[in-house]
Protein backbone atom coordinates (compact mmCIF):
# COMPACT_ATOMS: atom_id res chain seq x y z
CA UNK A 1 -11.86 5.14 -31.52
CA UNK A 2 -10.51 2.14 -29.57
CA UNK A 3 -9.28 2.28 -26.51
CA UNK A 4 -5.31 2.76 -26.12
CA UNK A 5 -3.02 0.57 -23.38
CA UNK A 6 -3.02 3.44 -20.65
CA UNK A 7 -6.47 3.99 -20.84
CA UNK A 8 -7.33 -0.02 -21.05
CA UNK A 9 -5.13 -0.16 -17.82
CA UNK A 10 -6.33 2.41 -16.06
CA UNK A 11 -10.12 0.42 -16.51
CA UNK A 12 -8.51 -2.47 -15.35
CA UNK A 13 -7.16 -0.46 -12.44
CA UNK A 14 -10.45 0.87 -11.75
CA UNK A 15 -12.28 -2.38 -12.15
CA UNK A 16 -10.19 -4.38 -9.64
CA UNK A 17 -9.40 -1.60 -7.02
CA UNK A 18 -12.27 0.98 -7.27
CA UNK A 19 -9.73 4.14 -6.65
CA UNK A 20 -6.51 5.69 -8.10
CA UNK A 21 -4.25 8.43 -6.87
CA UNK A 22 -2.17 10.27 -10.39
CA UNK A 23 0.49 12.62 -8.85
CA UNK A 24 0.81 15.93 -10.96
CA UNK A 25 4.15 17.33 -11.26
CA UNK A 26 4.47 20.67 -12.86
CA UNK A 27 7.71 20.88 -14.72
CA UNK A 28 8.32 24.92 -13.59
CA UNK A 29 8.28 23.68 -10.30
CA UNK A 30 11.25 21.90 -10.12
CA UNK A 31 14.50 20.33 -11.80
CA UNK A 32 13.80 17.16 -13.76
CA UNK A 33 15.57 15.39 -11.77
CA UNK A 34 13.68 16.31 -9.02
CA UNK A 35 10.65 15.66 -10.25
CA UNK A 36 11.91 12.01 -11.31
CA UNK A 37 12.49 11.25 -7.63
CA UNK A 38 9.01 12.74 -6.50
CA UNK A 39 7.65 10.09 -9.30
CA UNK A 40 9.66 7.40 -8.04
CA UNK A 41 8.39 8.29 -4.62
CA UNK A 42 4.90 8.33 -5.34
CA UNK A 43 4.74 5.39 -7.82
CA UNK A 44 6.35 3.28 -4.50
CA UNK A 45 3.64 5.04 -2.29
CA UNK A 46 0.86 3.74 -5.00
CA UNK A 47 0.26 6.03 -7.75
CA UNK A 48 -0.85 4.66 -10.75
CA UNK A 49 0.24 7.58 -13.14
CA UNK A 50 2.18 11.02 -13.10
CA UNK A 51 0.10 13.75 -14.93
CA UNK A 52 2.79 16.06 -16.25
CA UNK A 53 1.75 19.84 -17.24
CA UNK A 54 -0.93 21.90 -15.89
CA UNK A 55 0.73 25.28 -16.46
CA UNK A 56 1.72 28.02 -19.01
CA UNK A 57 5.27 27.15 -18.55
CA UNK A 58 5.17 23.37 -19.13
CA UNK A 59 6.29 22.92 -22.97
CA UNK A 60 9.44 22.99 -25.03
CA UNK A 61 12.79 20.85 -23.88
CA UNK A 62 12.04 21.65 -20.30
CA UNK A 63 8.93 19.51 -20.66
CA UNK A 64 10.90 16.50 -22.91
CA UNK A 65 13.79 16.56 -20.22
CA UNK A 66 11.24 15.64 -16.98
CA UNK A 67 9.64 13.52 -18.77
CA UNK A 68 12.62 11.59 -19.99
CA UNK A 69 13.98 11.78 -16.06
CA UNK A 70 10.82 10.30 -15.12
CA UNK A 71 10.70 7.46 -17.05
CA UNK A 72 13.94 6.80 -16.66
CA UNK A 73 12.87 5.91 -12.62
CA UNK A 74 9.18 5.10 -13.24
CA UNK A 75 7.44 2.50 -14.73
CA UNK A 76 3.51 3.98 -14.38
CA UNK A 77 2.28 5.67 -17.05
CA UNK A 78 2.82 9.18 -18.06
CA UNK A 79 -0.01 11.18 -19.50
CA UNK A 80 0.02 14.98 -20.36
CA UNK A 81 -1.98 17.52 -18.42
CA UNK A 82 -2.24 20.64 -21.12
CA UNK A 83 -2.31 23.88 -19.64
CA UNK A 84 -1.54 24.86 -23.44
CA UNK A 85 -1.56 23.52 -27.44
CA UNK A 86 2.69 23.53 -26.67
CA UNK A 87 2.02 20.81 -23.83
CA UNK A 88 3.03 18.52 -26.17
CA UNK A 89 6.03 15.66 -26.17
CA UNK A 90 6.36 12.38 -28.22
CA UNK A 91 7.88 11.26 -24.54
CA UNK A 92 4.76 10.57 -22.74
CA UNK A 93 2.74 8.02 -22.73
CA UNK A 94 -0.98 9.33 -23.19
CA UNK A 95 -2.33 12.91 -23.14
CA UNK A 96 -5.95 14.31 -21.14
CA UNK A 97 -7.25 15.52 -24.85
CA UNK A 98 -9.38 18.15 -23.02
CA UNK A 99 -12.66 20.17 -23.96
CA UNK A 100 -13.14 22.92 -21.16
CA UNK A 101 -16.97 22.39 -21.55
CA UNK A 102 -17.90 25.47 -19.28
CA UNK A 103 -15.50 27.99 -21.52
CA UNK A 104 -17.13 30.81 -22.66
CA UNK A 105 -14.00 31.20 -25.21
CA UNK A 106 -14.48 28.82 -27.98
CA UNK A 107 -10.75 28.24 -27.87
CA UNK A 108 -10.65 26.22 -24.60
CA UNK A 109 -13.76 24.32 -26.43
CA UNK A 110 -12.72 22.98 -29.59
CA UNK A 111 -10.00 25.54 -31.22
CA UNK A 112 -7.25 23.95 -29.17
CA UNK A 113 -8.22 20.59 -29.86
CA UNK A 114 -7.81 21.74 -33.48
CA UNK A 115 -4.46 23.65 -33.47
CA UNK A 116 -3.08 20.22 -31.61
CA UNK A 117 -4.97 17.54 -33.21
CA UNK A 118 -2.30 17.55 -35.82
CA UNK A 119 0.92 17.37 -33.80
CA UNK A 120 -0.24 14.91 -31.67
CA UNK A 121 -0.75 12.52 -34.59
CA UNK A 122 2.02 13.20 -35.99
CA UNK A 123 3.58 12.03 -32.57
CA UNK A 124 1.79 9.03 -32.05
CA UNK A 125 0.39 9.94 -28.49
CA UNK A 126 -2.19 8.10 -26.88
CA UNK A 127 -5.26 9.99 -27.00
CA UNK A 128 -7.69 9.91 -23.71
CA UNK A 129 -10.50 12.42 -25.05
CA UNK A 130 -11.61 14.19 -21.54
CA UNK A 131 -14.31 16.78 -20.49
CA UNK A 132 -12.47 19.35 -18.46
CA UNK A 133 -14.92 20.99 -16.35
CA UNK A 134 -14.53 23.64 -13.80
CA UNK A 135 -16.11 24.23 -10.20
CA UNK A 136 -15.26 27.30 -8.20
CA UNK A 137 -12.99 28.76 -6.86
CA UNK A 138 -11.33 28.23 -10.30
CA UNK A 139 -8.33 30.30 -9.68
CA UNK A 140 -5.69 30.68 -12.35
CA UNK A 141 -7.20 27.95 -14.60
CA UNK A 142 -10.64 29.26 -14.41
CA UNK A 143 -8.86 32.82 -15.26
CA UNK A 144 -6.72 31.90 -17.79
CA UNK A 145 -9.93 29.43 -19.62
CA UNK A 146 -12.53 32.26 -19.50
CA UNK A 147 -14.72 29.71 -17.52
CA UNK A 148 -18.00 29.97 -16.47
CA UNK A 149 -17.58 28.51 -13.09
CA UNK A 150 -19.81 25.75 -11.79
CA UNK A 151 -21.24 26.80 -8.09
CA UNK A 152 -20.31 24.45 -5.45
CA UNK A 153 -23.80 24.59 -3.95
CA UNK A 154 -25.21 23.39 -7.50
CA UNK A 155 -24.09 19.84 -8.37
CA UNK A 156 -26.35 18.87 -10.88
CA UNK A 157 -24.84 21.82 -13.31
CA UNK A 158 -21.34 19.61 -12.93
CA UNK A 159 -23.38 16.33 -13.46
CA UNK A 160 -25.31 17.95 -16.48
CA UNK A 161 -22.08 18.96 -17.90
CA UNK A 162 -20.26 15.67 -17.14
CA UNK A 163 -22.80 14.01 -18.77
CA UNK A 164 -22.72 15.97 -22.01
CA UNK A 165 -19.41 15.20 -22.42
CA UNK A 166 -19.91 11.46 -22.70
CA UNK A 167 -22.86 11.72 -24.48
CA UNK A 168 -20.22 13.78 -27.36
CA UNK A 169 -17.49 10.61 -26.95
CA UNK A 170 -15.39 11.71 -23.99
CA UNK A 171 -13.67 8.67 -21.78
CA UNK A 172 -13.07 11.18 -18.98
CA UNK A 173 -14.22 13.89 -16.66
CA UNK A 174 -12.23 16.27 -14.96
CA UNK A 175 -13.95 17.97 -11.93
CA UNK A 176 -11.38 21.00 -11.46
CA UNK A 177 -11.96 23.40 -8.80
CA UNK A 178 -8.34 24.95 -9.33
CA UNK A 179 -4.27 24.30 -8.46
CA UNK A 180 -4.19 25.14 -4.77
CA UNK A 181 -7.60 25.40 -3.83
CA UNK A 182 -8.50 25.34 -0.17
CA UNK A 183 -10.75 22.24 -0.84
CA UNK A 184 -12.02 19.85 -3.73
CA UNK A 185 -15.62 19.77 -5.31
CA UNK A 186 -18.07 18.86 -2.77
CA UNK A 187 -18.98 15.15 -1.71
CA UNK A 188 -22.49 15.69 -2.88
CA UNK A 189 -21.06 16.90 -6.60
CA UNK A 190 -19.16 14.05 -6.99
CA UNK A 191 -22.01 11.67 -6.09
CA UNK A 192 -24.44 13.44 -8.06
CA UNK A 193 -22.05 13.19 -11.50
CA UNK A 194 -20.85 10.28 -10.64
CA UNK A 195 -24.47 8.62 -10.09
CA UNK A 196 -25.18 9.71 -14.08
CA UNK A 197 -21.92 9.03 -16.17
CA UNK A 198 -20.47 5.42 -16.51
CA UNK A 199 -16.72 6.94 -17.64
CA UNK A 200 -14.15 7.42 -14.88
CA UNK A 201 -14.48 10.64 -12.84
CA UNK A 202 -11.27 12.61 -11.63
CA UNK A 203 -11.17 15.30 -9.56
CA UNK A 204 -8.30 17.65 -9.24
CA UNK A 205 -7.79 20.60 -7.61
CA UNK A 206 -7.58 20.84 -3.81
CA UNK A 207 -7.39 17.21 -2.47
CA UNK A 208 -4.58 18.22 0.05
CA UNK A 209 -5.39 15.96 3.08
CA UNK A 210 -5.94 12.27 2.87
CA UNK A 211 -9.52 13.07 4.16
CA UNK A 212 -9.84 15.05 1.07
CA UNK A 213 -9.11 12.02 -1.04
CA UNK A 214 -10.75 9.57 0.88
CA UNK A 215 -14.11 11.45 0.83
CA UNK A 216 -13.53 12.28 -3.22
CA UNK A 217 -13.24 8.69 -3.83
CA UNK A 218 -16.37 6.97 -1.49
CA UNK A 219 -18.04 9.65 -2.77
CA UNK A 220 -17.86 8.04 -6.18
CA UNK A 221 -14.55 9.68 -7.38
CA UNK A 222 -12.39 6.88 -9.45
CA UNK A 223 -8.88 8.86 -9.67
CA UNK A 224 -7.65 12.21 -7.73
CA UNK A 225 -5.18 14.12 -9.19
CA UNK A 226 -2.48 15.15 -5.93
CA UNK A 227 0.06 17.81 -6.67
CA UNK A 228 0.34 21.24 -4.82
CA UNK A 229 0.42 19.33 -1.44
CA UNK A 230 3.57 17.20 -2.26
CA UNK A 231 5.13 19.96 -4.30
CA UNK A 232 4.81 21.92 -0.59
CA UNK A 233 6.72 18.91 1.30
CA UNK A 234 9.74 20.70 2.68
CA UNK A 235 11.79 17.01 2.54
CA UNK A 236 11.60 13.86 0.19
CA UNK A 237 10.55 12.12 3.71
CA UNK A 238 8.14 14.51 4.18
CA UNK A 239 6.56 13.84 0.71
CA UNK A 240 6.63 10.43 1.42
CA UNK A 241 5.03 10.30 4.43
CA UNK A 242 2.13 12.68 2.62
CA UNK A 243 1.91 10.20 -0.13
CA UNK A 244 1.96 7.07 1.36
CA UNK A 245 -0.99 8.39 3.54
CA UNK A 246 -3.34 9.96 0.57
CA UNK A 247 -2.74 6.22 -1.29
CA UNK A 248 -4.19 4.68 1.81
CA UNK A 249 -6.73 6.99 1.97
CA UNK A 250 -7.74 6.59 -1.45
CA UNK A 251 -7.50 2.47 -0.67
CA UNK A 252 -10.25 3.13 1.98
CA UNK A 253 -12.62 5.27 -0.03
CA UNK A 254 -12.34 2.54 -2.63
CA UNK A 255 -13.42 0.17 -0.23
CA UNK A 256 -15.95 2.03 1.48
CA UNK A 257 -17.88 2.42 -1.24
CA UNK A 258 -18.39 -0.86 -2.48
């Protein structure tokens, strides 16, 4: 499979400034229109793409409408974050085609992948085959995939499984400790992956502070995925503010660690 334009960007991204921030916005989580400025916000701040999904909730016209908002104000690239086969919209630009590698449900494996493979053909969405693996605490995606959680204190278990995915074609792994976890994956998990895989590591899931980004991307991290924090901001200047500081901390970590 070649590679498609957002994924060929995103390289080229990667190649010149060693670091990306991708804000998630969760279409249950606020008006479309909202969401459009929040895009707007962060693709001013730096961003490089909005991941849209990530829930149970995100599908249907709901899903169409944000996306159609955002794109509307935005010029990065939009790329779907499944948190289900109805995920699914002829609107965005690209789509995570995710394998939860430490499922114990065959579903969240390959059954999914199956059920969709179909619509999103028919579609004509950019495909960006990703390993989708997740680290403790988990919470409601580790719940609602049946995973068998990687321990924090064992990085090579992420790494192993990283690396398995790449060896089976993915262009992406997803280090996932959980929407609204206190804290990402550790510094010496994302090293340890990173150190074994040549495909782009992201890491979602609890990068809340700009230290939290900065140390996920000198660590080795190429993108972090920011969401719960700005979807917290109490103001658009507040989420600004929050924004404009995890893009410089993600410029740093880029530069610290070449």
């Amino acid at each position: 499979m070649n590679n498609g334009k957002v994924y060929s960007k995103l390289l080229a991204q990667l190649k010149e400034e060693a670091g990306a921030l991708f804000l998630v916005v969760d279409p249950p989580n606020q008006s479309p229109k909202q969401a459009a400025i929040m895009s707007k916000i962060a693709e001013d701040a730096g961003a490089k793409a909005i991941a849209i999904g990530g829930s149970l909730g995100a599908q249907g016209k709901l899903l169409d409408n944000t996306l159609t908002e955002i794109k509307d104000k935005c010029s990065i690239p939009t790329i779907l974050f499944p948190g289900n086969i109805a995920t699914l919209s002829n609107v965005a630009d690209a789509i995570y085609f995710m394998s939860m590698l430490n499922s114990n449900d065959p579903y969240y494996i390959s059954g999914a992948q199956v059920a969709s493979s179909f619509p999103i053909k028919k579609m004509g969405l950019e495909v960006i085959p990703t390993s989708y693996i997740i680290v403790e605490p988990g919470r409601a995606v580790g719940f609602m995939g049946r995973a068998q959680l990687i321990p924090r204190n064992l990085p090579y278990l992420a790494a192993a499984n990283a690396l398995a995915g790449e060896f089976m074609g993915s262009k992406l792994a997803i280090l996932e400790s959980g929407g609204g976890a206190p804290s990402p994956v550790t510094k010496e998990m994302i090293s340890t992956t990173k150190q074994v895989i040549s495909i782009p590591l992201l890491i979602a899931g609890g990068v809340n502070k700009p230290e939290y980004a900065f140390d996920c991307i000198s660590s080795g991290a190429d993108i972090v995925h920011v969401g719960t924090a700005i979807e917290k901001a109490g103001s658009e200047k507040e989420a600004s503010n929050k924004l404009k500081k995890m893009c410089d901390a993600v410029k740093k970590g880029a530069k610290a660690k070449k």
